[in-house]
C-alpha atoms as a PDB file:
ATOM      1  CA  UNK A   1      82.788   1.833 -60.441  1.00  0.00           C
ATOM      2  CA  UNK A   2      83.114   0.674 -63.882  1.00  0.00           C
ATOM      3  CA  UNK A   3      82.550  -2.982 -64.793  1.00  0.00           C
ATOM      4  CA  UNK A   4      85.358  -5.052 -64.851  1.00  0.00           C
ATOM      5  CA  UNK A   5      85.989  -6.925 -68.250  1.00  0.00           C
ATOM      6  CA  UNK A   6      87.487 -10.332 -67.099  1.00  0.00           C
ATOM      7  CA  UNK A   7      89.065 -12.762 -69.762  1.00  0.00           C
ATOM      8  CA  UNK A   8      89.833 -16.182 -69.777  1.00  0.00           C
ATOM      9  CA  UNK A   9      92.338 -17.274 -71.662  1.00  0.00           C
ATOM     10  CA  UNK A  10      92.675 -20.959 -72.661  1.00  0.00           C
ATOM     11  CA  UNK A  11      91.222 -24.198 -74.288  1.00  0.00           C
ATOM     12  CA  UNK A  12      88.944 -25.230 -71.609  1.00  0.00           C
ATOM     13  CA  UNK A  13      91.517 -27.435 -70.076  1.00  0.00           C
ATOM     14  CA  UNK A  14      91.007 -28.088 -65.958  1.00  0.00           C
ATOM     15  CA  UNK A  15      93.507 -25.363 -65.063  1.00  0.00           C
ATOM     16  CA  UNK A  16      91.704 -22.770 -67.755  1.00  0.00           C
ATOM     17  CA  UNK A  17      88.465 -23.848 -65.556  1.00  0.00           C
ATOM     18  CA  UNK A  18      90.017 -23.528 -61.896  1.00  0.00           C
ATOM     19  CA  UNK A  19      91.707 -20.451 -63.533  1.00  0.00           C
ATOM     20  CA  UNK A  20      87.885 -19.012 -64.219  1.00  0.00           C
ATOM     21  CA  UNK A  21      86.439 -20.468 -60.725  1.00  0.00           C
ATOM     22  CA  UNK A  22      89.322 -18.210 -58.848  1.00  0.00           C
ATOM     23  CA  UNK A  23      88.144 -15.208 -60.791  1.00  0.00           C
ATOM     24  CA  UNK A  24      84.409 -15.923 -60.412  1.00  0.00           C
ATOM     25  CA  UNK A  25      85.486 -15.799 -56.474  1.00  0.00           C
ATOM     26  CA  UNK A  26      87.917 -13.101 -56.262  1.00  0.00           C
ATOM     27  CA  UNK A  27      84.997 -10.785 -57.985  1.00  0.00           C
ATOM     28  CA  UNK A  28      81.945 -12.478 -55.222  1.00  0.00           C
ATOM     29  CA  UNK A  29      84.525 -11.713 -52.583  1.00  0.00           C
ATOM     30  CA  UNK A  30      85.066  -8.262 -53.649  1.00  0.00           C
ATOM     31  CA  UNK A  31      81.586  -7.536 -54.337  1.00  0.00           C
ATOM     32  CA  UNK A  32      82.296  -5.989 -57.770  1.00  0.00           C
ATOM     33  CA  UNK A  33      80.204  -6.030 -61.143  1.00  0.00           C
ATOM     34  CA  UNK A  34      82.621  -7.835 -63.687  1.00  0.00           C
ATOM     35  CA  UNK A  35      81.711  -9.405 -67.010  1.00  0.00           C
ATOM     36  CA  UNK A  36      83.953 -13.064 -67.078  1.00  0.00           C
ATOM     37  CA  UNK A  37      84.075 -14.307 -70.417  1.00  0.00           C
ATOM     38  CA  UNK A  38      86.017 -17.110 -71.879  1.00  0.00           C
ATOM     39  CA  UNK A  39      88.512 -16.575 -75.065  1.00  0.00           C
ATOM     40  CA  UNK A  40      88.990 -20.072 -76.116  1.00  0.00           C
ATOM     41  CA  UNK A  41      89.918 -19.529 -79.867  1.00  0.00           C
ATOM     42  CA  UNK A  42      93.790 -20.661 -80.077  1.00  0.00           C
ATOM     43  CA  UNK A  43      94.506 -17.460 -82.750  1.00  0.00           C
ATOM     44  CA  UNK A  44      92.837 -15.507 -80.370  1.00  0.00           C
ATOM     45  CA  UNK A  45      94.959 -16.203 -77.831  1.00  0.00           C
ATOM     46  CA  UNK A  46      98.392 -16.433 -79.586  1.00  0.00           C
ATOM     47  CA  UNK A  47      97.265 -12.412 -81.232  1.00  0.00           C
ATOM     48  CA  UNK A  48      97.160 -11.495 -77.691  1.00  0.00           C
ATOM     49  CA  UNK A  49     100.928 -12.810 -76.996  1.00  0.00           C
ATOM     50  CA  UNK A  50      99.874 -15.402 -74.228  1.00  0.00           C
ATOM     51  CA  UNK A  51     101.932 -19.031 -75.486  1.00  0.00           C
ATOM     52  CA  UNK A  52     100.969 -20.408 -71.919  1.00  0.00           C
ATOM     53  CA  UNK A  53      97.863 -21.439 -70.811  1.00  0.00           C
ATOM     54  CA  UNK A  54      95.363 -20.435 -68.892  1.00  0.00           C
ATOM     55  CA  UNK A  55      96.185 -16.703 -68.450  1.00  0.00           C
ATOM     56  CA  UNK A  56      93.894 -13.753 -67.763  1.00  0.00           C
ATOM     57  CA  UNK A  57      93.126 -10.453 -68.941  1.00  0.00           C
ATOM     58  CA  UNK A  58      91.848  -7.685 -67.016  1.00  0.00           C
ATOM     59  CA  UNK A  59      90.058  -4.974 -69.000  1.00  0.00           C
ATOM     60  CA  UNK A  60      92.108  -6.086 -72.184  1.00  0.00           C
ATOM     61  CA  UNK A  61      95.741  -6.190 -70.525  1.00  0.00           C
ATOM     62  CA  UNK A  62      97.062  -9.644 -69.717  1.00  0.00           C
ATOM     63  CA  UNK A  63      97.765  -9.844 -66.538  1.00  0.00           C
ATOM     64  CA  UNK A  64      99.074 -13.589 -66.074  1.00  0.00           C
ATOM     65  CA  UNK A  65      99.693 -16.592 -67.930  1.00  0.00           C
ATOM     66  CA  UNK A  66     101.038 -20.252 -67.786  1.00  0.00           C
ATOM     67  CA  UNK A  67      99.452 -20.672 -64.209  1.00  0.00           C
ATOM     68  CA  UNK A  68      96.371 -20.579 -62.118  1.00  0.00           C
ATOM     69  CA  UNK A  69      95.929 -17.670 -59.856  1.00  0.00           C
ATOM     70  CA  UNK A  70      94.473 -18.061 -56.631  1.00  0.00           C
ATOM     71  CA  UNK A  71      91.313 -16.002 -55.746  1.00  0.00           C
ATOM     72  CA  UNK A  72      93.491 -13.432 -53.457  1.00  0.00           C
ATOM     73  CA  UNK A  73      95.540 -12.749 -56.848  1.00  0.00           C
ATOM     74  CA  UNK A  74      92.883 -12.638 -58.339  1.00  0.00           C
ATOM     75  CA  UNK A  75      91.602 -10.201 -55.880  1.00  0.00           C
ATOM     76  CA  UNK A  76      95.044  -8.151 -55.531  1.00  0.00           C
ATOM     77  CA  UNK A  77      94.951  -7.533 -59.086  1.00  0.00           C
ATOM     78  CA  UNK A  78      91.123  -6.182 -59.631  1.00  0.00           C
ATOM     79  CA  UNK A  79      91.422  -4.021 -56.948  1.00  0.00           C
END
């Protein structure tokens, strides 16, 4: 399997870290090699389309903003 480019979208606010702790378990639960990086550049984000923070992109498609996904989500949407 291919690893799994994981993106953090946000400023680095506590939901934009609880946001990257979920996806740091979803990928230990599943046992998968992913790359979880953090895009914290505001015109980053906005050339991406997110307006709400913390979202999260999964091998460059965004697949959730404006809340914090839990690690079965997380999980759900990796696999």
């Amino acid at each position: 399997m291919a690893t799994k480019k994981i993106e953090i979208l946000g400023t680095g606010c506590p939901k934009c870290r609880s946001l990257e702790e979920s996806a740091r378990q979803a990928v230990r639960r599943l046992g998968i090699d992913a790359e979880i990086v953090k895009v914290n550049r505001i015109d980053e984000i906005i050339a991406r389309g997110v307006m709400l923070t913390p979202a999260i992109s999964i091998d460059g498609v965004v697949r959730s903003s404006g809340r914090v996904l839990s690690p079965a989500e997380i999980e759900a949407l990796l696999s």
